[in-house]
PDB file of N, CA and C in Angstrom:
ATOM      1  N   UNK A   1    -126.296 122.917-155.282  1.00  0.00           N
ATOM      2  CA  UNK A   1    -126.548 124.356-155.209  1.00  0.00           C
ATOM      3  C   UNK A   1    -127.417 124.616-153.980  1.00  0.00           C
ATOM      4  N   UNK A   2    -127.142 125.636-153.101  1.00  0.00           N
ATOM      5  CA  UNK A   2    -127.590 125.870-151.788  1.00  0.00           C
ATOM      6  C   UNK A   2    -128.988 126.767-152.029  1.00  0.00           C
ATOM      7  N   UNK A   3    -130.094 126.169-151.339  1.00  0.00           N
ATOM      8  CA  UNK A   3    -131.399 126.853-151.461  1.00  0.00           C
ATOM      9  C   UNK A   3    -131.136 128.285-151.094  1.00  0.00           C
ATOM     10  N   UNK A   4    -130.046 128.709-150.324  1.00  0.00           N
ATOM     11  CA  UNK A   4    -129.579 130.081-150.206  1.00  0.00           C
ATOM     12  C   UNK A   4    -129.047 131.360-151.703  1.00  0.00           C
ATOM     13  N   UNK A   5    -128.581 130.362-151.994  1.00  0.00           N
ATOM     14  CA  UNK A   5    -128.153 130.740-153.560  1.00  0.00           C
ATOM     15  C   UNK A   5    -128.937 130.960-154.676  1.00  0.00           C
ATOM     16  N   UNK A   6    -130.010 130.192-154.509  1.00  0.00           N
ATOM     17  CA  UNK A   6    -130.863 130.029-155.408  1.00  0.00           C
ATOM     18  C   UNK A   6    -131.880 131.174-155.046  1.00  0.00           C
ATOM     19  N   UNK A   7    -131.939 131.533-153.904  1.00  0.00           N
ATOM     20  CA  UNK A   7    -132.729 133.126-153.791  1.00  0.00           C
ATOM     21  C   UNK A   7    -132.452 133.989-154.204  1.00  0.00           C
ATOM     22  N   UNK A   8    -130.854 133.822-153.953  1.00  0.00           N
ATOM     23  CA  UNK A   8    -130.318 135.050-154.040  1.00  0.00           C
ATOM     24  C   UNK A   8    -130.527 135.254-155.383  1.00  0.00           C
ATOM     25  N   UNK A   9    -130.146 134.019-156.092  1.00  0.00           N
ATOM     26  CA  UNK A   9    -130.064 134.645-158.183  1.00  0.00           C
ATOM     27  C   UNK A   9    -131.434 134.788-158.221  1.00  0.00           C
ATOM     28  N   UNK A  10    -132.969 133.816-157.976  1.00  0.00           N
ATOM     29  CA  UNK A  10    -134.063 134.289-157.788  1.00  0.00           C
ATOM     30  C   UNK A  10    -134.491 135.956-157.570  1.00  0.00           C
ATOM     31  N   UNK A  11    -133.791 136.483-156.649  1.00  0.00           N
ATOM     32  CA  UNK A  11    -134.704 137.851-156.095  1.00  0.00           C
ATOM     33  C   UNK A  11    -133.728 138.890-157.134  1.00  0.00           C
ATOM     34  N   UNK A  12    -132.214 138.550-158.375  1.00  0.00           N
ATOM     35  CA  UNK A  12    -132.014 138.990-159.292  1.00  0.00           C
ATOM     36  C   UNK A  12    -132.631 139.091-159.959  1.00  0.00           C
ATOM     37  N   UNK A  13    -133.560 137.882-160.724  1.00  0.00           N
ATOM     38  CA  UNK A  13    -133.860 137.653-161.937  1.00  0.00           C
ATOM     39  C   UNK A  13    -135.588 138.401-161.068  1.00  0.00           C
ATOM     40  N   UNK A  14    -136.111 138.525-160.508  1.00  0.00           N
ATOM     41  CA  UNK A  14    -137.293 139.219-160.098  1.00  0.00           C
ATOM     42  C   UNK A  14    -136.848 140.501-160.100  1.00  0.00           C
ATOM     43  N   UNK A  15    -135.768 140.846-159.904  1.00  0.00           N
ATOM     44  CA  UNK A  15    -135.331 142.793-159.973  1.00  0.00           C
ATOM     45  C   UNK A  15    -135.042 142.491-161.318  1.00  0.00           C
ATOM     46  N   UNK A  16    -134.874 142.185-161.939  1.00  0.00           N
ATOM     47  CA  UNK A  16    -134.485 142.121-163.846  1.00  0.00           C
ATOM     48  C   UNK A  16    -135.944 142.394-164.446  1.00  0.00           C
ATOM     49  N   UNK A  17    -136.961 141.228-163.826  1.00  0.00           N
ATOM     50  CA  UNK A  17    -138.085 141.697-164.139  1.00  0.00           C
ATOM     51  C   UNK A  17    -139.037 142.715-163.576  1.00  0.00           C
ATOM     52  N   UNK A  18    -138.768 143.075-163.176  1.00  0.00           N
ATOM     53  CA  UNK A  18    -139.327 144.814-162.827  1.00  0.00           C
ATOM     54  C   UNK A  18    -138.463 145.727-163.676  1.00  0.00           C
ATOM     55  N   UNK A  19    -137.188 145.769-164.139  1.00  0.00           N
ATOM     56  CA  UNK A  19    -136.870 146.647-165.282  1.00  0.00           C
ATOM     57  C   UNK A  19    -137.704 146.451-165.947  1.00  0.00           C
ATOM     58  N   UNK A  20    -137.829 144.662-166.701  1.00  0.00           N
ATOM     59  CA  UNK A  20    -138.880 144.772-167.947  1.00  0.00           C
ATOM     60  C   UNK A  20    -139.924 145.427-167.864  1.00  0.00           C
ATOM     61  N   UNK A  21    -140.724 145.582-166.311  1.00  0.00           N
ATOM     62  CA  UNK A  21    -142.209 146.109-166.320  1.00  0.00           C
ATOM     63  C   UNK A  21    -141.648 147.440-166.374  1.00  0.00           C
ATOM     64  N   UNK A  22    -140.980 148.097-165.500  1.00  0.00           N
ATOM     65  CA  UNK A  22    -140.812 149.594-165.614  1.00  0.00           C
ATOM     66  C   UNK A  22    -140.340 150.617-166.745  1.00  0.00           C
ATOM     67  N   UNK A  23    -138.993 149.558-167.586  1.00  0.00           N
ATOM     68  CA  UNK A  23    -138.934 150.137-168.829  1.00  0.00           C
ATOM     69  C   UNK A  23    -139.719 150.228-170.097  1.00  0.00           C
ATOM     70  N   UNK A  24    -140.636 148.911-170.267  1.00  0.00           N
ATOM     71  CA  UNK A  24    -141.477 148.247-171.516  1.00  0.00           C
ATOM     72  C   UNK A  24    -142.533 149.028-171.110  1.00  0.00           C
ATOM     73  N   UNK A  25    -143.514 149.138-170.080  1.00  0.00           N
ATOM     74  CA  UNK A  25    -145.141 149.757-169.621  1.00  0.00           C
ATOM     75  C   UNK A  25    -144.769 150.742-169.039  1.00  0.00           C
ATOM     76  N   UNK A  26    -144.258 150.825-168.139  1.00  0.00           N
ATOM     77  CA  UNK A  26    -143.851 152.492-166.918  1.00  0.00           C
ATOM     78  C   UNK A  26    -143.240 153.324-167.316  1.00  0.00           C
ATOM     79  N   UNK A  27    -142.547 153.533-168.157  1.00  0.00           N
ATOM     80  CA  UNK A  27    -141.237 154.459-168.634  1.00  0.00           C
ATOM     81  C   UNK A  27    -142.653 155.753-168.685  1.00  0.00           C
ATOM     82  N   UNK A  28    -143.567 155.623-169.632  1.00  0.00           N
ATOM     83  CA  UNK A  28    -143.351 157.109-169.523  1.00  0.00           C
ATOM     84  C   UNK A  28    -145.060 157.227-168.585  1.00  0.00           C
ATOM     85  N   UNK A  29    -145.318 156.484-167.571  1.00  0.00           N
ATOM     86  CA  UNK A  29    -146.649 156.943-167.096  1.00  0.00           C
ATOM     87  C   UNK A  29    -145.609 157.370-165.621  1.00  0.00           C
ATOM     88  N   UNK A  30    -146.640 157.573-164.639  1.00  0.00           N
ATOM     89  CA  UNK A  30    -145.969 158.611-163.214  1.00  0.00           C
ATOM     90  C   UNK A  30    -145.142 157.965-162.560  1.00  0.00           C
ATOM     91  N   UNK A  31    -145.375 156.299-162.063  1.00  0.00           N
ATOM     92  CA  UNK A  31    -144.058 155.764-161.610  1.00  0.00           C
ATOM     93  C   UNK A  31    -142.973 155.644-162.262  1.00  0.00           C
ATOM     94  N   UNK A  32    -142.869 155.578-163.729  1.00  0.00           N
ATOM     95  CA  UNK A  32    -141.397 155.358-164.475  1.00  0.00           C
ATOM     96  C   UNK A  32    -141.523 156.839-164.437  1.00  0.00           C
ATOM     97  N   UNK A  33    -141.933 157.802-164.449  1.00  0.00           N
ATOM     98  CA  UNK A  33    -141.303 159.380-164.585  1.00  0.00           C
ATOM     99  C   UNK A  33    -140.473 159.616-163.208  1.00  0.00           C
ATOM    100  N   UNK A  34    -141.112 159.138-162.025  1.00  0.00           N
ATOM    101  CA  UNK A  34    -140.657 159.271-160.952  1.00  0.00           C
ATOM    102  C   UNK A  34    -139.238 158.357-160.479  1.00  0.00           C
ATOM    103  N   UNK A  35    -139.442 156.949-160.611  1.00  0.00           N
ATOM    104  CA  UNK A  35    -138.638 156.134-160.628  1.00  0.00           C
ATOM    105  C   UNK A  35    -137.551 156.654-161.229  1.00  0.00           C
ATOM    106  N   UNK A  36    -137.472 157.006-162.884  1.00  0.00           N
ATOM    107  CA  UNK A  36    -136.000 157.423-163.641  1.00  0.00           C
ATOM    108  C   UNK A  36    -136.141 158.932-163.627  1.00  0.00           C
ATOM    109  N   UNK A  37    -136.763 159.947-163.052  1.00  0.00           N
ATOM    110  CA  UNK A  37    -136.783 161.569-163.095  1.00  0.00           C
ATOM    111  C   UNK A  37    -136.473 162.013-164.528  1.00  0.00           C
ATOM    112  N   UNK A  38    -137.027 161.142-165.131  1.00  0.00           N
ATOM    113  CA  UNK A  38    -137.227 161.975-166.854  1.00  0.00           C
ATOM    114  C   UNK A  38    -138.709 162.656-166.447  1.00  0.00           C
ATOM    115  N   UNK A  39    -138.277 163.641-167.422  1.00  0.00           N
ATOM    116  CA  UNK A  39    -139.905 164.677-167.248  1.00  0.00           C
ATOM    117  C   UNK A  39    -140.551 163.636-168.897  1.00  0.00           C
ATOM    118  N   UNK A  40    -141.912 164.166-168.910  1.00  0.00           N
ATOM    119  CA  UNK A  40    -142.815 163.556-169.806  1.00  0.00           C
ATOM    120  C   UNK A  40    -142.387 163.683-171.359  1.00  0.00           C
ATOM    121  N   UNK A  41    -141.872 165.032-171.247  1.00  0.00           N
ATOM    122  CA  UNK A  41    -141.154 164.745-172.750  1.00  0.00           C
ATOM    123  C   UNK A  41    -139.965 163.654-173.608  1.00  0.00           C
ATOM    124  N   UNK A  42    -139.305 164.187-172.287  1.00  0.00           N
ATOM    125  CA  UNK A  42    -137.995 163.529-172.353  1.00  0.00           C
ATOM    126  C   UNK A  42    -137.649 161.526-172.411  1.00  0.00           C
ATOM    127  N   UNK A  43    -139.632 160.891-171.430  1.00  0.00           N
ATOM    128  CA  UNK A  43    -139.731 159.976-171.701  1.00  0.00           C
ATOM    129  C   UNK A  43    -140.445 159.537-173.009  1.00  0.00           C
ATOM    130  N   UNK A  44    -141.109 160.041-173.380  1.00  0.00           N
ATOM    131  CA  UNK A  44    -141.913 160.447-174.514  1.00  0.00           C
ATOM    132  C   UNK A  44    -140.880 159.994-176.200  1.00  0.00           C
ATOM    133  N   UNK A  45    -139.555 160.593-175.957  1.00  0.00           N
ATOM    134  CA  UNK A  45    -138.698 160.574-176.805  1.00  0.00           C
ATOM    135  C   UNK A  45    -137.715 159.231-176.786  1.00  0.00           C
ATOM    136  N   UNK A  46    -137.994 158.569-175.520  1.00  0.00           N
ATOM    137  CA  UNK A  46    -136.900 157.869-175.901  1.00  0.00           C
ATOM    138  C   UNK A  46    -137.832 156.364-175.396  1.00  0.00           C
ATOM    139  N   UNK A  47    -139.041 155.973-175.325  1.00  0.00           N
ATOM    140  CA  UNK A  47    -140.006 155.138-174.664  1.00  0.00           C
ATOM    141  C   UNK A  47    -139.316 153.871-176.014  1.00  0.00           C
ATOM    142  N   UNK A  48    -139.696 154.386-176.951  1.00  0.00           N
ATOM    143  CA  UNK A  48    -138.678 152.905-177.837  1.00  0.00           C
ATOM    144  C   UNK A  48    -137.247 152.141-177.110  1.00  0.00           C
ATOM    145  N   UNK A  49    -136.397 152.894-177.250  1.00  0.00           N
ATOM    146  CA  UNK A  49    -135.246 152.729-176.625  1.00  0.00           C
ATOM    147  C   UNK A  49    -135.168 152.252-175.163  1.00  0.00           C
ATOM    148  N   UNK A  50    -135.620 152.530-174.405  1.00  0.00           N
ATOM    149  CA  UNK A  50    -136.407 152.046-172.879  1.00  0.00           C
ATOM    150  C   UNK A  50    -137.147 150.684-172.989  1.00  0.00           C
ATOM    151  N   UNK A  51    -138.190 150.718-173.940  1.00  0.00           N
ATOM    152  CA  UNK A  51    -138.501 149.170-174.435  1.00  0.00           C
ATOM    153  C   UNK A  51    -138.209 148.262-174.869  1.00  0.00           C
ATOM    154  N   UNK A  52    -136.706 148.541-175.421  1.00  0.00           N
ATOM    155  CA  UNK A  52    -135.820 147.550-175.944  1.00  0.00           C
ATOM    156  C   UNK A  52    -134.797 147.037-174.610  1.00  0.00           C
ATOM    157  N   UNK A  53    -134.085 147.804-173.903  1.00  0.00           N
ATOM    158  CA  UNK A  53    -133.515 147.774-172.614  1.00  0.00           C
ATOM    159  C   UNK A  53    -134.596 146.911-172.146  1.00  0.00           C
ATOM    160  N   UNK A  54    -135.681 147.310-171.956  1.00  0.00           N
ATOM    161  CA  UNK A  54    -136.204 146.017-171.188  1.00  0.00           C
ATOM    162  C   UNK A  54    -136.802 144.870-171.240  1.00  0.00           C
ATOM    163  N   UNK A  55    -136.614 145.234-172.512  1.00  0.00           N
ATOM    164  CA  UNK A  55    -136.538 143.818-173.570  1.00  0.00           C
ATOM    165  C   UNK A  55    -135.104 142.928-172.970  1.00  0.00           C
ATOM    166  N   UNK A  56    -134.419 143.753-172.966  1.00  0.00           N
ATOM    167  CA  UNK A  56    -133.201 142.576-172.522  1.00  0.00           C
ATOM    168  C   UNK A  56    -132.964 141.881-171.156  1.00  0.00           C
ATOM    169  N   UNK A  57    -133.351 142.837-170.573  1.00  0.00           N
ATOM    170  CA  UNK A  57    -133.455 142.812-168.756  1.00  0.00           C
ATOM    171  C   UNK A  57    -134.439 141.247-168.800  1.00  0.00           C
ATOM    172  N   UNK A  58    -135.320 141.546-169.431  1.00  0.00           N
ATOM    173  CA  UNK A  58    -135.967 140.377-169.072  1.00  0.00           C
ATOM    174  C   UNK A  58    -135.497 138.990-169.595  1.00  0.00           C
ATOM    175  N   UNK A  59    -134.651 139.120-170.982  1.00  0.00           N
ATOM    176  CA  UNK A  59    -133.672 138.339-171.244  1.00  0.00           C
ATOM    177  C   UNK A  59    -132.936 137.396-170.191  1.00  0.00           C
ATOM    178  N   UNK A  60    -132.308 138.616-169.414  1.00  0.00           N
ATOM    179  CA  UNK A  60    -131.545 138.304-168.151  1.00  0.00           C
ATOM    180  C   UNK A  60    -132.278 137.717-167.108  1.00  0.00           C
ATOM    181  N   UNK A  61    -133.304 138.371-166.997  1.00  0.00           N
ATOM    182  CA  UNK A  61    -134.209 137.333-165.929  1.00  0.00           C
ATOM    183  C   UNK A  61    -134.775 135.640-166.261  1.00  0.00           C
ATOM    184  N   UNK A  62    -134.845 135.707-167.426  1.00  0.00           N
ATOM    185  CA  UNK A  62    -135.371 134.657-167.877  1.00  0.00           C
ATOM    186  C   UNK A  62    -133.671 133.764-167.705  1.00  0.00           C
ATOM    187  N   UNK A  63    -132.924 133.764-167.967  1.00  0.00           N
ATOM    188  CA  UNK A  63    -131.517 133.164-168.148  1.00  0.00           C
ATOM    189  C   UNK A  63    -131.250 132.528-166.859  1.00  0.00           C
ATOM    190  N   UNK A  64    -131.729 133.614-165.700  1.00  0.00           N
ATOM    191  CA  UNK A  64    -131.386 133.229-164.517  1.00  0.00           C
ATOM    192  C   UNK A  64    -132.491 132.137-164.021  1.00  0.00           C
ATOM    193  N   UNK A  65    -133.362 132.349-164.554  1.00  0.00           N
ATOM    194  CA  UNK A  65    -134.354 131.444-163.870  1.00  0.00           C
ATOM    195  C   UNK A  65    -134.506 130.489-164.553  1.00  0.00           C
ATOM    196  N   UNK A  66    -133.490 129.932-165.947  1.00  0.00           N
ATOM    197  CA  UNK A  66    -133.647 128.720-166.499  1.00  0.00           C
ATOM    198  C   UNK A  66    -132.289 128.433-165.793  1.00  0.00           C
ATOM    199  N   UNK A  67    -131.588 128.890-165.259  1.00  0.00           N
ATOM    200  CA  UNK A  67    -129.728 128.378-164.530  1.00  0.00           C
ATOM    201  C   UNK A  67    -130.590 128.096-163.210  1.00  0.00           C
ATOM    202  N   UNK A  68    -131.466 128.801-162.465  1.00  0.00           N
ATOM    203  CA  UNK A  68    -132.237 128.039-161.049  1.00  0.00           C
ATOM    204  C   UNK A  68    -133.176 126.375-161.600  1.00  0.00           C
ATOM    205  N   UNK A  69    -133.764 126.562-162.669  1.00  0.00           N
ATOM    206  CA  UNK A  69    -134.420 125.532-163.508  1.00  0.00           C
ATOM    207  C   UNK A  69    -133.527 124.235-163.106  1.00  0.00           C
ATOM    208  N   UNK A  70    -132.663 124.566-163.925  1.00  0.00           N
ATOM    209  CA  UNK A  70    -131.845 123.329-164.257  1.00  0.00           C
ATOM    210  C   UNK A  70    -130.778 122.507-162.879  1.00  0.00           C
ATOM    211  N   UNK A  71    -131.447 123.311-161.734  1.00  0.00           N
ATOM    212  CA  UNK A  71    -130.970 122.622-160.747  1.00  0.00           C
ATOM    213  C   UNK A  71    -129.011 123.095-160.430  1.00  0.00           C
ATOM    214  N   UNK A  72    -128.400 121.734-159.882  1.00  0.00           N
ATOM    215  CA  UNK A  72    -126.741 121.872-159.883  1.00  0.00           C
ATOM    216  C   UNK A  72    -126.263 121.900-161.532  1.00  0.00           C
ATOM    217  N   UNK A  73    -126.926 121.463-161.940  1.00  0.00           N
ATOM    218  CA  UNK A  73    -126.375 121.331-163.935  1.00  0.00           C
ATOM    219  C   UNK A  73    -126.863 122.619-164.227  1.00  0.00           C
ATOM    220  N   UNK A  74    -127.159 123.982-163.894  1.00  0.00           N
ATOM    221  CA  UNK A  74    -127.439 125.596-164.005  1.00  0.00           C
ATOM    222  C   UNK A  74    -126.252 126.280-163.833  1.00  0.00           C
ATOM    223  N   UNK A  75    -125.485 125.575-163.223  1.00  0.00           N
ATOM    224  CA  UNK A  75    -124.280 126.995-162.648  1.00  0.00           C
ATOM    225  C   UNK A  75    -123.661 127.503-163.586  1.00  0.00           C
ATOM    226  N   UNK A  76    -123.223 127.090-164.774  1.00  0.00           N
ATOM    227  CA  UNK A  76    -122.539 127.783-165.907  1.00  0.00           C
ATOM    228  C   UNK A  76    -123.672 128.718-166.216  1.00  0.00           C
ATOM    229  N   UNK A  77    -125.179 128.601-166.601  1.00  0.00           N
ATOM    230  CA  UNK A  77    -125.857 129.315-167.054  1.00  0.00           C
ATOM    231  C   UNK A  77    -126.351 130.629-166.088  1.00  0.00           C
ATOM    232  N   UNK A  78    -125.958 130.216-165.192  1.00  0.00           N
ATOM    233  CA  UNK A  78    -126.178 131.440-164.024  1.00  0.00           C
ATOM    234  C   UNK A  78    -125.122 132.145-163.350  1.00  0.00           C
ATOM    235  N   UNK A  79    -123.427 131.915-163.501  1.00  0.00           N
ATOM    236  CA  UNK A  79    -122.199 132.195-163.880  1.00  0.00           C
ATOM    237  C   UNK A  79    -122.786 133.342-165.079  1.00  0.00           C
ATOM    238  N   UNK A  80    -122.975 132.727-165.962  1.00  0.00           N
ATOM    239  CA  UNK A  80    -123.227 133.279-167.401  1.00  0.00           C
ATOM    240  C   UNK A  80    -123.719 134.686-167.080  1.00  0.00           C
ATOM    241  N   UNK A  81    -124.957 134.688-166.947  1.00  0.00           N
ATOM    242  CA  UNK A  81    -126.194 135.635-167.031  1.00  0.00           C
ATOM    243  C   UNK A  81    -125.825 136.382-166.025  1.00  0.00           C
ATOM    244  N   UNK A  82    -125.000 136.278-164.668  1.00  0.00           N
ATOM    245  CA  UNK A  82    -124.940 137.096-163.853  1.00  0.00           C
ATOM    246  C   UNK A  82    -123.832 137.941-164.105  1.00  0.00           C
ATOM    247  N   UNK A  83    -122.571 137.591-164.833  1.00  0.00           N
ATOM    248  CA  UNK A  83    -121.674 138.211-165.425  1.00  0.00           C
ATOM    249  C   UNK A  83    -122.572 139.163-166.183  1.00  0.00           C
ATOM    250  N   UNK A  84    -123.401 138.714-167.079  1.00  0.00           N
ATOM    251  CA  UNK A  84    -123.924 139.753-168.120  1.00  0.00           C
ATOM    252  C   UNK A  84    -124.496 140.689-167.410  1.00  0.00           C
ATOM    253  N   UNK A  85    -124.848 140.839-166.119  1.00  0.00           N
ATOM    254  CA  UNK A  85    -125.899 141.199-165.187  1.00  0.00           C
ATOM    255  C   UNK A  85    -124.894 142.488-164.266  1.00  0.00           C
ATOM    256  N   UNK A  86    -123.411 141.951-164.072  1.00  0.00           N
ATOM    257  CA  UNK A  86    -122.566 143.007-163.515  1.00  0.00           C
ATOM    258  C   UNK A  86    -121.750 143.776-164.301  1.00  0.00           C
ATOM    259  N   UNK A  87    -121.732 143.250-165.449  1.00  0.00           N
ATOM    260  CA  UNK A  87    -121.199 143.858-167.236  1.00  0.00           C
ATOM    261  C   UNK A  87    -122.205 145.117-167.593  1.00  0.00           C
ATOM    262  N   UNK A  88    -123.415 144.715-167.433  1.00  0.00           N
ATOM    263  CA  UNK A  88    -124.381 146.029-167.943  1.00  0.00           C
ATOM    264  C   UNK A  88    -124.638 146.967-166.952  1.00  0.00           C
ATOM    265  N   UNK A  89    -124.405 146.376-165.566  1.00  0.00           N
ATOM    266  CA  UNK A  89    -124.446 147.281-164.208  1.00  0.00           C
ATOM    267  C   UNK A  89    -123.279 148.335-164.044  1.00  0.00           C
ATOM    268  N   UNK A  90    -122.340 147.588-164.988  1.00  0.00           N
ATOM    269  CA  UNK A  90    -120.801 148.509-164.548  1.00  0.00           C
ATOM    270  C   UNK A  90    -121.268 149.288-165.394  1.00  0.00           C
ATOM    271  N   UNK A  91    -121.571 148.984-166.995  1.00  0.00           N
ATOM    272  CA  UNK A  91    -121.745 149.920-168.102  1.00  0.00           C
ATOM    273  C   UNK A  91    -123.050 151.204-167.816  1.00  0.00           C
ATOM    274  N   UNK A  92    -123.704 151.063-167.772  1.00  0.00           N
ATOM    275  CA  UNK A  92    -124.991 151.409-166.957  1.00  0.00           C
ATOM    276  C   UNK A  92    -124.758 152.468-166.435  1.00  0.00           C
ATOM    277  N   UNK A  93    -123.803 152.212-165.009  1.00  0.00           N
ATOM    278  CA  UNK A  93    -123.019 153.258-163.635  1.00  0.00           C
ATOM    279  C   UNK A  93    -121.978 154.236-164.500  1.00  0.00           C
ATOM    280  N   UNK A  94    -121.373 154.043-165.452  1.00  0.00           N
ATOM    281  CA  UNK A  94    -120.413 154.483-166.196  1.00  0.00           C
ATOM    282  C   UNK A  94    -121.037 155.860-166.802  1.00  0.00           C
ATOM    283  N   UNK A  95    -122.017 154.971-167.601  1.00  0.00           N
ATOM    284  CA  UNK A  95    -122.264 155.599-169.171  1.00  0.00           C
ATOM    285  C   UNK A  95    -123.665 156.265-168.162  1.00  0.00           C
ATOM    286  N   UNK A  96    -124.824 156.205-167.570  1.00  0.00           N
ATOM    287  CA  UNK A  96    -126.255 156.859-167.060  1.00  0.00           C
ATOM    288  C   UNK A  96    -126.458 156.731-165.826  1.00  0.00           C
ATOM    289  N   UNK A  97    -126.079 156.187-164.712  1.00  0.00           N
ATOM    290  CA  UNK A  97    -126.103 156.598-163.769  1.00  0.00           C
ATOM    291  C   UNK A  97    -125.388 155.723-162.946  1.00  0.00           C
ATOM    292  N   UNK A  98    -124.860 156.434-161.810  1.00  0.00           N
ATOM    293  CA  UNK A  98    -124.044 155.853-160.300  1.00  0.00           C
ATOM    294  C   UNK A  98    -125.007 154.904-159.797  1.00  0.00           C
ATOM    295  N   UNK A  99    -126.224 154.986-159.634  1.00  0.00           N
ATOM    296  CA  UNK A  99    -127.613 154.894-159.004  1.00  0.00           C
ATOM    297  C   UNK A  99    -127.215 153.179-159.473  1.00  0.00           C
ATOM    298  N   UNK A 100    -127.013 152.747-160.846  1.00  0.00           N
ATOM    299  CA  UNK A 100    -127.398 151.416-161.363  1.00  0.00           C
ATOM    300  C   UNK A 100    -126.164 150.800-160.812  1.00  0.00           C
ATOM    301  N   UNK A 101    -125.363 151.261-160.265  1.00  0.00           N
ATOM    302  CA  UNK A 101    -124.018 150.083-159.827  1.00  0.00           C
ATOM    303  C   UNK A 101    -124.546 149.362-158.356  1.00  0.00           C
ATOM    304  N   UNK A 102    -125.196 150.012-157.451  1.00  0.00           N
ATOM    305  CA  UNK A 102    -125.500 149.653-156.296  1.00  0.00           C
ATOM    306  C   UNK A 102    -126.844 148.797-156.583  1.00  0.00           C
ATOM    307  N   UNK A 103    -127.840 148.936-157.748  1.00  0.00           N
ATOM    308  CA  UNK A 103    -129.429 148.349-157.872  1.00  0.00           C
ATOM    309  C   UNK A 103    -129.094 147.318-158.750  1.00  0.00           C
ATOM    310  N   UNK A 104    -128.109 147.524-159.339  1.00  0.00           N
ATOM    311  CA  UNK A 104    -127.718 146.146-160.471  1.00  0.00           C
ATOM    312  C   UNK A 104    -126.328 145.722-160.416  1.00  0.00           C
ATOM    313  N   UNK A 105    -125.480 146.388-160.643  1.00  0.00           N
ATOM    314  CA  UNK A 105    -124.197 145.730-160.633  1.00  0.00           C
ATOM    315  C   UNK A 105    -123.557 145.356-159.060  1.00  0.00           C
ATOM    316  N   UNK A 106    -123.586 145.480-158.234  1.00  0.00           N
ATOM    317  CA  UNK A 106    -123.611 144.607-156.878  1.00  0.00           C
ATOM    318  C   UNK A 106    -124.617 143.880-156.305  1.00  0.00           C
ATOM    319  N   UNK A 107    -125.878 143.744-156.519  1.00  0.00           N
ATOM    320  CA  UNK A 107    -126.174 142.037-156.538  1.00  0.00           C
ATOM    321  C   UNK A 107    -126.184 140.938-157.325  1.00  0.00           C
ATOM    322  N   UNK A 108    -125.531 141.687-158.512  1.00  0.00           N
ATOM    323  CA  UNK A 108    -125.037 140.955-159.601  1.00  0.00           C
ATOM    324  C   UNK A 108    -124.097 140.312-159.050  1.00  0.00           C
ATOM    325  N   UNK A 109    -123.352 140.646-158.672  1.00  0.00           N
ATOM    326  CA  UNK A 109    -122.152 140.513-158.181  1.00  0.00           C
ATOM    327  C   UNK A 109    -122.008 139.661-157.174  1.00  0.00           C
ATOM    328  N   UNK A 110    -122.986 140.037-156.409  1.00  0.00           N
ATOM    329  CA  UNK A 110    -123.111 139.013-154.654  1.00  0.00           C
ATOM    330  C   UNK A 110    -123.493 137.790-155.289  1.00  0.00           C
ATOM    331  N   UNK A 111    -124.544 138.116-156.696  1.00  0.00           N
ATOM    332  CA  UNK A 111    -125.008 136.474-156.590  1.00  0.00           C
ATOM    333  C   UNK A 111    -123.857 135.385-156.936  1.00  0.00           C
ATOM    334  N   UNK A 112    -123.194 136.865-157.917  1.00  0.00           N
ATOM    335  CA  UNK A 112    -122.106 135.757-158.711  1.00  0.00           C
ATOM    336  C   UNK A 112    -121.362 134.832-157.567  1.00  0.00           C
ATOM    337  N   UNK A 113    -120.818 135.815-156.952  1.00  0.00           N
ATOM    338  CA  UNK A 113    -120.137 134.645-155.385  1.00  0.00           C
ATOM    339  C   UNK A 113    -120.724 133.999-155.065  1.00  0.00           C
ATOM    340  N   UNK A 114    -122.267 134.139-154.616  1.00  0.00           N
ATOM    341  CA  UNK A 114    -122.838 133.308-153.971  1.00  0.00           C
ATOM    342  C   UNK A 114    -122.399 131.326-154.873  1.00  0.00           C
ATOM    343  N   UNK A 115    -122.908 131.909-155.966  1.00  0.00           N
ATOM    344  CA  UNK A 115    -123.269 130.438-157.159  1.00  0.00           C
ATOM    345  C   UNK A 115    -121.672 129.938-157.244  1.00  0.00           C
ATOM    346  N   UNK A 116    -120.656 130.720-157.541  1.00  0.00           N
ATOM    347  CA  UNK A 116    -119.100 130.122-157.323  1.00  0.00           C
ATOM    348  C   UNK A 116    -118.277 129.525-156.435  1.00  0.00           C
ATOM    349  N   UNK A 117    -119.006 130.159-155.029  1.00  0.00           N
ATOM    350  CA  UNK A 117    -119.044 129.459-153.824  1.00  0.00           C
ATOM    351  C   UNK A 117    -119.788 128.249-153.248  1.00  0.00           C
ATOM    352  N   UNK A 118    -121.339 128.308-154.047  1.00  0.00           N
ATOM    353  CA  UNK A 118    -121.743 127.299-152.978  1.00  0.00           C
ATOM    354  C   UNK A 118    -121.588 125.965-153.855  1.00  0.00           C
TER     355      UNK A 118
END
């Protein structure tokens, strides 16, 4: 596995974990209001639901950084997690915003090539 590759799923699984911080703690103080343009109520109402999302995100980060862990014996697990990673990016862009196909589901995507390629 190419130390190139391994950034690339690296600087994924570090944008996975900034969902966790922004959805789990930020959602409803001034950078998560600003970041997702929910007004205070609107984060207010749904800060559970936001904390569970990034409950998973970090799931995903963690996945990726046990598939960098495990060296050349990782690539199925980082195959894995990055699929899950352009699966929730497509769903995401679909179902709440355009915004998440370009911030999640295409470097999902790049990494996936990257790791199938190198």
């Amino acid at each position: 596995m190419s130390l190139l590759t391994d950034v690339v799923v690296g600087f994924i699984a570090f944008q996975h974990l900034s969902f966790l911080v922004m959805e789990m703690f930020l959602w409803d103080k001034p950078l998560g209001l600003r970041v997702f343009g929910h007004s205070r109520e609107a984060a207010a109402m749904t800060k559970v639901l936001a904390a569970n999302q990034g409950l998973y995100n970090g799931f995903l980060a963690a996945g990726l950084f046990w598939g960098i862990a495990l060296g050349t014996d990782g690539t199925g697990v980082k195959i894995f997690f990055l699929s899950c990673v352009v699966v929730a990016g497509l769903y995401g862009a679909a179902t709440a915003s355009r915004k998440i196909l370009i911030i999640q589901a295409v470097p999902g995507a790049i990494g996936l090539l990257f790791v199938i390629f190198s």
